[in-house]
PDB file of N, CA and C in Angstrom:
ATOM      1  N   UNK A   1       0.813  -1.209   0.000  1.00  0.00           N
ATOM      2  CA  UNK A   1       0.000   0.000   0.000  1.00  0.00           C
ATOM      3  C   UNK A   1       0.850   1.264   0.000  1.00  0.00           C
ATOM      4  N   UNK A   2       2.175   0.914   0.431  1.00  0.00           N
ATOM      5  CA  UNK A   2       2.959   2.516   0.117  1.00  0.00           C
ATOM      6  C   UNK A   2       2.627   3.192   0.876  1.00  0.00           C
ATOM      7  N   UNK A   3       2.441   2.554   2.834  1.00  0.00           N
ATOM      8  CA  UNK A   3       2.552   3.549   3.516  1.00  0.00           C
ATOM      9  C   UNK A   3       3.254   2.977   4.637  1.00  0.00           C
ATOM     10  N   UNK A   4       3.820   4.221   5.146  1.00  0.00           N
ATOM     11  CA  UNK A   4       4.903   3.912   6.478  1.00  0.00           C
ATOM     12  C   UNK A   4       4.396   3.067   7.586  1.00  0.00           C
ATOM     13  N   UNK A   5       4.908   2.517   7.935  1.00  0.00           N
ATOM     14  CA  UNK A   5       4.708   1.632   8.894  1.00  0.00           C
ATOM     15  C   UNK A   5       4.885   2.740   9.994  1.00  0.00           C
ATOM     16  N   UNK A   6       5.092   3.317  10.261  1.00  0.00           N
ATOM     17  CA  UNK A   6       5.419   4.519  11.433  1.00  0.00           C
ATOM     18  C   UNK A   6       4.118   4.516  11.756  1.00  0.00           C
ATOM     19  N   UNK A   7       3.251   5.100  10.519  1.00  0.00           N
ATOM     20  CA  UNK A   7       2.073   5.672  10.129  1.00  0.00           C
ATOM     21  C   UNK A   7       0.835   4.937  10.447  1.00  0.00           C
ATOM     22  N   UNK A   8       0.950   3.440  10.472  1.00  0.00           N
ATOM     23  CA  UNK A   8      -0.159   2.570  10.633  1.00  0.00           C
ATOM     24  C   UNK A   8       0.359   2.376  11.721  1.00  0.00           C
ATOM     25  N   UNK A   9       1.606   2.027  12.683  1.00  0.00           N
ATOM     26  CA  UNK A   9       1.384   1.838  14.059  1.00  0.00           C
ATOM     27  C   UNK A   9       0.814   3.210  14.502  1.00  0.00           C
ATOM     28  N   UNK A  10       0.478   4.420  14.290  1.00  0.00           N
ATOM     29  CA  UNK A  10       0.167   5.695  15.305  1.00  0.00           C
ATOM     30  C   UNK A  10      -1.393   5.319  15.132  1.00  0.00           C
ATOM     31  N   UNK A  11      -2.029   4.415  13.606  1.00  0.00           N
ATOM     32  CA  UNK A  11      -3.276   4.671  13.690  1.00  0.00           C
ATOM     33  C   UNK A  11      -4.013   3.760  14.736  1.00  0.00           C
ATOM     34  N   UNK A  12      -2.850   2.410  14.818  1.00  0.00           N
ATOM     35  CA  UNK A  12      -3.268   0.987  15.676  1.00  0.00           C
ATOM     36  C   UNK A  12      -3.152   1.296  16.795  1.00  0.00           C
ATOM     37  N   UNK A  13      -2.475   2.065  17.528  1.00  0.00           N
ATOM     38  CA  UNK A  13      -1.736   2.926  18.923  1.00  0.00           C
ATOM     39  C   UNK A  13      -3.383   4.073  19.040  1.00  0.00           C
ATOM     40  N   UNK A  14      -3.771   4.781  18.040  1.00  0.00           N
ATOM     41  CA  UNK A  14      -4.829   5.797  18.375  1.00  0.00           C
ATOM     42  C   UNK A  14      -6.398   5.066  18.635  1.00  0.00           C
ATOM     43  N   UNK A  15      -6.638   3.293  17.814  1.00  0.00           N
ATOM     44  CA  UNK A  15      -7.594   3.103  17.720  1.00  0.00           C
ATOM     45  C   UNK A  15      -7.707   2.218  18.890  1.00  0.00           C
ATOM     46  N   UNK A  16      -6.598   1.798  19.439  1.00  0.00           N
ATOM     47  CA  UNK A  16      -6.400   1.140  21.088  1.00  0.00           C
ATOM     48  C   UNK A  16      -6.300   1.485  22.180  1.00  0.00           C
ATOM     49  N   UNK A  17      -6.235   2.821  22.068  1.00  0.00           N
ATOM     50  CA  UNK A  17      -6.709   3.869  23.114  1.00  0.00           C
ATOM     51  C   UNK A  17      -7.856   4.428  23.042  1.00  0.00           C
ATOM     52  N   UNK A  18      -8.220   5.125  22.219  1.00  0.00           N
ATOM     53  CA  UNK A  18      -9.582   5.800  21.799  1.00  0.00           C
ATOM     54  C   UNK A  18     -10.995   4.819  21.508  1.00  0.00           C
ATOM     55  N   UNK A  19     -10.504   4.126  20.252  1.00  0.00           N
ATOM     56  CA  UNK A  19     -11.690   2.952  20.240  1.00  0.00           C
ATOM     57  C   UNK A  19     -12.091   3.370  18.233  1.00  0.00           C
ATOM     58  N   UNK A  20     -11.319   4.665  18.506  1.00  0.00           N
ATOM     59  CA  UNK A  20     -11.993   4.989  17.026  1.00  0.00           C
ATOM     60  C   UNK A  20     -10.295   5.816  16.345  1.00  0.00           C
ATOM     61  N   UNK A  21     -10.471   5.677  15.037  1.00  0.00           N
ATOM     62  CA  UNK A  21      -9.761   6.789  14.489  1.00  0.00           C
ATOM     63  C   UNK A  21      -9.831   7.927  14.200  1.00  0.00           C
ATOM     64  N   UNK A  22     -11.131   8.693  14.508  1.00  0.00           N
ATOM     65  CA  UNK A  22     -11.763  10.073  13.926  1.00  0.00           C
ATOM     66  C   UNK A  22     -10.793  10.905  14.751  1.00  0.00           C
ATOM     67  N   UNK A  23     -10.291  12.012  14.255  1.00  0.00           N
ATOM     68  CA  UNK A  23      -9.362  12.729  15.047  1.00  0.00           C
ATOM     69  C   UNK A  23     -10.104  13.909  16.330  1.00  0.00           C
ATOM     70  N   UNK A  24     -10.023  14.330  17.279  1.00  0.00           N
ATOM     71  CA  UNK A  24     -10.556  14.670  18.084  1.00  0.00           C
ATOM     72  C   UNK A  24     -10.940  16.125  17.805  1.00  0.00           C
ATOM     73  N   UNK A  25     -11.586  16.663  18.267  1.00  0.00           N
ATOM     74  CA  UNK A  25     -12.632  17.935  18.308  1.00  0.00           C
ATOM     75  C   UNK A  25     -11.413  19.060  18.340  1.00  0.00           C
ATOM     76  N   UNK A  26     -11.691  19.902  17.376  1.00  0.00           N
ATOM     77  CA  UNK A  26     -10.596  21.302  17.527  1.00  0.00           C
ATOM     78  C   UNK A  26     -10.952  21.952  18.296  1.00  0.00           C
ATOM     79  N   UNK A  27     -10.362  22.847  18.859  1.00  0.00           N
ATOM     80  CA  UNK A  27     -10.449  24.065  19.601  1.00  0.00           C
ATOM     81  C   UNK A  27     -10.442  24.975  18.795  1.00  0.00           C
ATOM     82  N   UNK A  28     -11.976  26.110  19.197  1.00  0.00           N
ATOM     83  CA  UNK A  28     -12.534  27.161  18.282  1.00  0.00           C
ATOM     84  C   UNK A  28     -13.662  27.556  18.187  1.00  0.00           C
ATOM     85  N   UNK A  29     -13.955  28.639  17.788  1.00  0.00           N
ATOM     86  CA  UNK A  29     -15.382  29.496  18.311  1.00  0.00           C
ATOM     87  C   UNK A  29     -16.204  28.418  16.730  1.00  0.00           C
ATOM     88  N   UNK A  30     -17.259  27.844  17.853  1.00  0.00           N
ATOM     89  CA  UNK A  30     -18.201  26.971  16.758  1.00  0.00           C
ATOM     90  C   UNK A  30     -18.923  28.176  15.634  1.00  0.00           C
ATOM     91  N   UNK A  31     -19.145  27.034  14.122  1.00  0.00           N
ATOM     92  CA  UNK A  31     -19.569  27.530  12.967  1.00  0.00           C
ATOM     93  C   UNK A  31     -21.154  28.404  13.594  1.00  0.00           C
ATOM     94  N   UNK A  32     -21.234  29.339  13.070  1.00  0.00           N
ATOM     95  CA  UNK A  32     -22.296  30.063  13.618  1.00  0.00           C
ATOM     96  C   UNK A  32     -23.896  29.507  12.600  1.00  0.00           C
ATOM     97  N   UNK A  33     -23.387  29.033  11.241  1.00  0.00           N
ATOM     98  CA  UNK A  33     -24.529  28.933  10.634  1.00  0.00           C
ATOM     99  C   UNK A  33     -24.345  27.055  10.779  1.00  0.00           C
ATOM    100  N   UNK A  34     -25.259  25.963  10.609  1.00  0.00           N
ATOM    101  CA  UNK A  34     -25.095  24.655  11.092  1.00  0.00           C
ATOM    102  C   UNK A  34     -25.489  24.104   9.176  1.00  0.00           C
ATOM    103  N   UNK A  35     -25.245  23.374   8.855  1.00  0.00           N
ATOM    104  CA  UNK A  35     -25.117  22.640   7.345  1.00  0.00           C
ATOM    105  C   UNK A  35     -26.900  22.834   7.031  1.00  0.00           C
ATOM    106  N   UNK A  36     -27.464  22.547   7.757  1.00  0.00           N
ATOM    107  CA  UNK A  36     -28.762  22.749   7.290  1.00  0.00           C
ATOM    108  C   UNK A  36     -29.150  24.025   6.712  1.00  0.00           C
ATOM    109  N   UNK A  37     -28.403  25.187   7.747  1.00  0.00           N
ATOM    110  CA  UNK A  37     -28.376  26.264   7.555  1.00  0.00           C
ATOM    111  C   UNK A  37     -27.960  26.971   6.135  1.00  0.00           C
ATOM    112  N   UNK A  38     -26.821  26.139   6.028  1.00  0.00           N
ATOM    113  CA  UNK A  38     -25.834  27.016   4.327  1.00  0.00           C
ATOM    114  C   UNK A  38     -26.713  26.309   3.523  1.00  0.00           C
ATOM    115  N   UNK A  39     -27.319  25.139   3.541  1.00  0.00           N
ATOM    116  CA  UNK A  39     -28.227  24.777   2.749  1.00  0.00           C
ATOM    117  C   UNK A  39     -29.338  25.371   2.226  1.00  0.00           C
ATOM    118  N   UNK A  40     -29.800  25.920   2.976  1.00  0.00           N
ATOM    119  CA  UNK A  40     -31.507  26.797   3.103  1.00  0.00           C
ATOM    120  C   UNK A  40     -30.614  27.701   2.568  1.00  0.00           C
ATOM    121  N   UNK A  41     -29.532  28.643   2.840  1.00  0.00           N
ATOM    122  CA  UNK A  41     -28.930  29.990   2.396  1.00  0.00           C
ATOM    123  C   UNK A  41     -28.616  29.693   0.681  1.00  0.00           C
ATOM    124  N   UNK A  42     -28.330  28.755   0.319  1.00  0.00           N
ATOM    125  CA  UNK A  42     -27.680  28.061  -0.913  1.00  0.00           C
ATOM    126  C   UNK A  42     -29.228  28.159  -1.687  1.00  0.00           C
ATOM    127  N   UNK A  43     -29.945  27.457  -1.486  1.00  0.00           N
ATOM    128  CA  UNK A  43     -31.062  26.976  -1.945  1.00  0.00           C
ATOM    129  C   UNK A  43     -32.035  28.743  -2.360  1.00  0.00           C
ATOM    130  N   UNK A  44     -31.841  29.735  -1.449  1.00  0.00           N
ATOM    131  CA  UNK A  44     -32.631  30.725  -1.553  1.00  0.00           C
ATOM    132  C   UNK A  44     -31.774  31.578  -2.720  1.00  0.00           C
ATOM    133  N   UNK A  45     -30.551  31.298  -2.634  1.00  0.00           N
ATOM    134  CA  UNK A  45     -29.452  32.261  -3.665  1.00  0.00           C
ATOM    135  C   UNK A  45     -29.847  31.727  -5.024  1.00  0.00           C
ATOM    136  N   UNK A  46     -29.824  30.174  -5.580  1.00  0.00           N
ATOM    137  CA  UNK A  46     -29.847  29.805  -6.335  1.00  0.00           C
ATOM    138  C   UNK A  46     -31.821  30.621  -6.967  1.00  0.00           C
ATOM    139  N   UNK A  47     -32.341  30.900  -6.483  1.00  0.00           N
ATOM    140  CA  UNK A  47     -33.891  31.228  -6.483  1.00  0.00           C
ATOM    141  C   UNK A  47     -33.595  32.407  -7.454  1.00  0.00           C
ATOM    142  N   UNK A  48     -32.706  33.613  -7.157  1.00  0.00           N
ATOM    143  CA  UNK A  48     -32.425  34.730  -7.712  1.00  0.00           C
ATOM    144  C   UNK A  48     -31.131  35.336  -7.457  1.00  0.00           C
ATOM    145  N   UNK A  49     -29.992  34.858  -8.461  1.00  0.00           N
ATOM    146  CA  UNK A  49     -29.190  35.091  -7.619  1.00  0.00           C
ATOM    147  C   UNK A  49     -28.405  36.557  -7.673  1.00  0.00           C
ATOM    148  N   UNK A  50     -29.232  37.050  -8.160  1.00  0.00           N
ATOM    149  CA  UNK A  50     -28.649  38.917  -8.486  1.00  0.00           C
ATOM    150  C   UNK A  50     -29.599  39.318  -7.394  1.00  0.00           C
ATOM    151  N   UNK A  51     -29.941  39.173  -5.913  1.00  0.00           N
ATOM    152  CA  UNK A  51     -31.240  39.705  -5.135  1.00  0.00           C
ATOM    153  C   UNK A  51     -30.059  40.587  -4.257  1.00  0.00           C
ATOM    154  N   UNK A  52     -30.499  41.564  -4.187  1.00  0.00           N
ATOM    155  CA  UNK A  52     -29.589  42.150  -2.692  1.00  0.00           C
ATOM    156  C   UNK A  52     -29.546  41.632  -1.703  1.00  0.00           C
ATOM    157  N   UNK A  53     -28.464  41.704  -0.922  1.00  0.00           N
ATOM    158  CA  UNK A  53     -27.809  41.168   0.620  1.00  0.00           C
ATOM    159  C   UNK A  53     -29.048  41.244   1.806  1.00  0.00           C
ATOM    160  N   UNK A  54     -29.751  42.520   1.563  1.00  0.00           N
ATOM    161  CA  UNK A  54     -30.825  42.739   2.070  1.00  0.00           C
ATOM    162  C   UNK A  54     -31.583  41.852   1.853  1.00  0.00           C
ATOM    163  N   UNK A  55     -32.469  41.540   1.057  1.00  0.00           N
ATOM    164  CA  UNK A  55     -33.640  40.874   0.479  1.00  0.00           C
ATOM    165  C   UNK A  55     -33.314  39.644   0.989  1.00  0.00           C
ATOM    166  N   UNK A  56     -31.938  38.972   0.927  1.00  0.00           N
ATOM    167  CA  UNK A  56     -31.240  37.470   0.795  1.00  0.00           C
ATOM    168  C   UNK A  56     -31.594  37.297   2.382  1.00  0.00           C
ATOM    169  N   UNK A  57     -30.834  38.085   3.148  1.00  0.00           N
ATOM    170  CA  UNK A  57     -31.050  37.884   4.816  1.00  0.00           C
ATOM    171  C   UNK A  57     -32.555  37.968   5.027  1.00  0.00           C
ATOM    172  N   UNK A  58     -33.212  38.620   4.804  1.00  0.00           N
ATOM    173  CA  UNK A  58     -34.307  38.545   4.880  1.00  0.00           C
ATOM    174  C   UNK A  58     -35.463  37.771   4.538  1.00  0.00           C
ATOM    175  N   UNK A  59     -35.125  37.325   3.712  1.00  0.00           N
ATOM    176  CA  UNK A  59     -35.670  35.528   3.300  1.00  0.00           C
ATOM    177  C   UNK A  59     -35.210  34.462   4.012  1.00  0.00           C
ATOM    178  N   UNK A  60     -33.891  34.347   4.278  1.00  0.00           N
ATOM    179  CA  UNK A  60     -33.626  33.831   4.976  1.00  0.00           C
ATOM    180  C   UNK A  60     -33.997  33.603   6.296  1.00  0.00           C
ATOM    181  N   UNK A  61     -33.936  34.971   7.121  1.00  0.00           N
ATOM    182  CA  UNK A  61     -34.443  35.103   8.521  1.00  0.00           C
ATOM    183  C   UNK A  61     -35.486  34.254   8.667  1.00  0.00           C
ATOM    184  N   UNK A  62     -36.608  34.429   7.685  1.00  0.00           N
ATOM    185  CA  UNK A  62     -38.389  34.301   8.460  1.00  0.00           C
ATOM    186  C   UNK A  62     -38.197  32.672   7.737  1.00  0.00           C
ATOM    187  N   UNK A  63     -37.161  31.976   6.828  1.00  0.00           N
ATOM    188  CA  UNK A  63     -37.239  30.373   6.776  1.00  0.00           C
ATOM    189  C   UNK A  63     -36.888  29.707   7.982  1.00  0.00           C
ATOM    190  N   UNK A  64     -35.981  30.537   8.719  1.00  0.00           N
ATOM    191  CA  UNK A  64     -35.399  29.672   9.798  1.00  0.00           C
ATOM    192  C   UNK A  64     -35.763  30.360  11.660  1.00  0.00           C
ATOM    193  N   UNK A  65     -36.048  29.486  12.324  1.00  0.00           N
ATOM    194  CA  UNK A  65     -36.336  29.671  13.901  1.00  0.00           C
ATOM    195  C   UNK A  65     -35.586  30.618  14.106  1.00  0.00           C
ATOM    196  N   UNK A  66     -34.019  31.488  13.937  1.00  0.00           N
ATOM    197  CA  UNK A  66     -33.443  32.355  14.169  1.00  0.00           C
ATOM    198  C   UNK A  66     -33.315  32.791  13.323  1.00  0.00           C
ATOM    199  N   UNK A  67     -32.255  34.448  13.993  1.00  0.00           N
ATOM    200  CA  UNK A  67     -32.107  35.538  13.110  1.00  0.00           C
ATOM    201  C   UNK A  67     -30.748  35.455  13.563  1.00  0.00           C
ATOM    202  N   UNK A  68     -30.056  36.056  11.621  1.00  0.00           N
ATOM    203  CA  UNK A  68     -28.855  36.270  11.967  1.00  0.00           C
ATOM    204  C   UNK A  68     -28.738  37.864  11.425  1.00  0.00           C
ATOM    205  N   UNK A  69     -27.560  38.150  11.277  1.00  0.00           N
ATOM    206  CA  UNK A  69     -27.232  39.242  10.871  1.00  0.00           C
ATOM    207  C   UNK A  69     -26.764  39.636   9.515  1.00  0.00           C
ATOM    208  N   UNK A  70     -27.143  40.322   8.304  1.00  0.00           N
ATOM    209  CA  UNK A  70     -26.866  40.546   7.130  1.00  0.00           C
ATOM    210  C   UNK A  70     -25.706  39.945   7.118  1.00  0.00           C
ATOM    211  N   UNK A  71     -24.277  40.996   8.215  1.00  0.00           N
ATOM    212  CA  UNK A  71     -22.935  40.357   7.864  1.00  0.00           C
ATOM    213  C   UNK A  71     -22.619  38.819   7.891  1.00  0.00           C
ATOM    214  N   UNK A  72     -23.287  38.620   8.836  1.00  0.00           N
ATOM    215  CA  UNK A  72     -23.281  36.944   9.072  1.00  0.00           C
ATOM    216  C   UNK A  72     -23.149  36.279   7.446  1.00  0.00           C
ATOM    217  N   UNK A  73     -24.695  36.177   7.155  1.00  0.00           N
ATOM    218  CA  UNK A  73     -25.177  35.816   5.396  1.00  0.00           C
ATOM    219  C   UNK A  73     -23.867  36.355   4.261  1.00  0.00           C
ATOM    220  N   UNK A  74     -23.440  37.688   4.795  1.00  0.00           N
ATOM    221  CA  UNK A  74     -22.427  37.908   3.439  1.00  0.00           C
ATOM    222  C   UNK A  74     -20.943  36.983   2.979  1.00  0.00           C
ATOM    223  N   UNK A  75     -20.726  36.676   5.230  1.00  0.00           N
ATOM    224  CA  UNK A  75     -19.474  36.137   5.393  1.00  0.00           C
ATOM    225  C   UNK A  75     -19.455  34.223   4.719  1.00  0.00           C
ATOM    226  N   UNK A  76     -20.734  34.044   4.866  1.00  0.00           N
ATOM    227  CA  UNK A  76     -21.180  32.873   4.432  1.00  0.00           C
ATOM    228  C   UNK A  76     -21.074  32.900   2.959  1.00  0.00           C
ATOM    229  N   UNK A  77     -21.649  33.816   2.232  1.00  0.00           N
ATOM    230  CA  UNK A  77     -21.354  34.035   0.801  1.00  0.00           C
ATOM    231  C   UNK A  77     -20.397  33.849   0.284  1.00  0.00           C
ATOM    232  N   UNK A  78     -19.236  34.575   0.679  1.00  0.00           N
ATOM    233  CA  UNK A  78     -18.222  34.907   0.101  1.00  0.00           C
ATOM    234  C   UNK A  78     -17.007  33.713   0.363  1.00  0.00           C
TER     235      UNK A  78
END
């Protein structure tokens, strides 16, 4: 397979301690919008996608239980 043996003992060493190989949780201010979220944002852009930033957050807002903030939606955009 063309890989280090170094490399497969750290994964056999991580999955005999842990139980799993998934690498552990980063440290960092959590994603503010959640996948469902960029989805619904994705899905409303594709609708019209020349609409102002305005209009966009604002469709957005009243699809989903919360409100975010225009900048929020732009930082997501871009």
């Amino acid at each position: 397979l063309n890989i280090p043996e170094s490399t497969v003992c750290d994964i056999v060493k991580k999955y005999k301690e842990t139980g799993s190989t998934e690498p552990k949780q980063r440290p960092g201010r959590p994603k503010t919008l959640k996948k469902r979220d960029t989805r619904a944002l994705k899905r409303i852009i594709r609708t019209d996608r020349f609409s102002p930033l305005g209009d966009v957050t604002d469709k957005f807002n009243t699809s989903l239980d919360t409100t975010f903030h225009y900048n929020t939606v732009r930082r997501y955009l871009h």
